[in-house]
Protein backbone atom coordinates (compact mmCIF):
# COMPACT_ATOMS: atom_id res chain seq x y z
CA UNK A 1 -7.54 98.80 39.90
CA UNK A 2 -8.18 101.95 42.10
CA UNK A 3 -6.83 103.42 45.47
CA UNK A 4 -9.08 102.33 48.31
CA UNK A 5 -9.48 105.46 50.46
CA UNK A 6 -11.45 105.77 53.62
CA UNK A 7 -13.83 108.48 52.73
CA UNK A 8 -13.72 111.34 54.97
CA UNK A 9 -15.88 110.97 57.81
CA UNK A 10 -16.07 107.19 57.01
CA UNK A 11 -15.67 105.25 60.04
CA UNK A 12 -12.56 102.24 59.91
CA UNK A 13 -16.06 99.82 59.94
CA UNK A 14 -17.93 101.29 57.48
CA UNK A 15 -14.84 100.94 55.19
CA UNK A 16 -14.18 97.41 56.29
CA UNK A 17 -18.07 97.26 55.14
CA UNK A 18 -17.94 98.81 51.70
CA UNK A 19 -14.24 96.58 50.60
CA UNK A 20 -15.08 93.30 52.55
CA UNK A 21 -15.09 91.42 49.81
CA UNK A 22 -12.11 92.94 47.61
CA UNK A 23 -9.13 90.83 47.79
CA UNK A 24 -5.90 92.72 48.95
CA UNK A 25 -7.89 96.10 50.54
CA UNK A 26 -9.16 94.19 53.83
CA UNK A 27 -7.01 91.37 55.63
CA UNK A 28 -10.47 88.54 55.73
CA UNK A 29 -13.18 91.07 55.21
CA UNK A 30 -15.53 88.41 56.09
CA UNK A 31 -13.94 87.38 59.67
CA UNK A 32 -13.58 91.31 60.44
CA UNK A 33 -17.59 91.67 59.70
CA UNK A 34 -18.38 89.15 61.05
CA UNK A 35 -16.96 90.55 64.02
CA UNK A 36 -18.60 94.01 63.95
CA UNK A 37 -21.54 92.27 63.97
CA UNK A 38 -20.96 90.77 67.35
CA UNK A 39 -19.64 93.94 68.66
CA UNK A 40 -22.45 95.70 67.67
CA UNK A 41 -25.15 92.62 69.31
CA UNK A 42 -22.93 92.87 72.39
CA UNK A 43 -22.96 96.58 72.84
CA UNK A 44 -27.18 96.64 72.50
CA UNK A 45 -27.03 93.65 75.04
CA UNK A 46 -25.02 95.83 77.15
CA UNK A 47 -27.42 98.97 76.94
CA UNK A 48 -30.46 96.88 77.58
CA UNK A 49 -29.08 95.15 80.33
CA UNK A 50 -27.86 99.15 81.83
CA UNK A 51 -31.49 100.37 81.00
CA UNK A 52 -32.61 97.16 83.13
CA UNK A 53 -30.46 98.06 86.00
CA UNK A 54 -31.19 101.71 86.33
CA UNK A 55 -35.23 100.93 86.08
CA UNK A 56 -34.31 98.04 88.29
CA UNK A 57 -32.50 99.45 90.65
């Protein structure tokens, strides 16, 4: 087996991305995704909801 290195200029999610599913390199690669995923829905509901606001308001 090889050393799993986060590539240089490889963000800590896009690692968690690539080695999700390799058992030992991410503690529940799945749950941590999963998680990402919601961040990443949560931060575009957040932007929307500012772009509302400021045309809003």
């Amino acid at each position: 087996m090889g050393i799993f290195r986060q590539n240089a200029g490889e963000t800590r999610e896009d690692y968690v991305r690539r080695h999700w599913n390799r058992s030992g390199v991410v503690a529940n690669g799945v749950t941590l995704v999963d998680l990402y995923d919601r961040i990443r829905a949560l931060e575009a509901r957040v932007a929307e909801l500012e772009a509302r606001a400021r045309h809003d308001g």
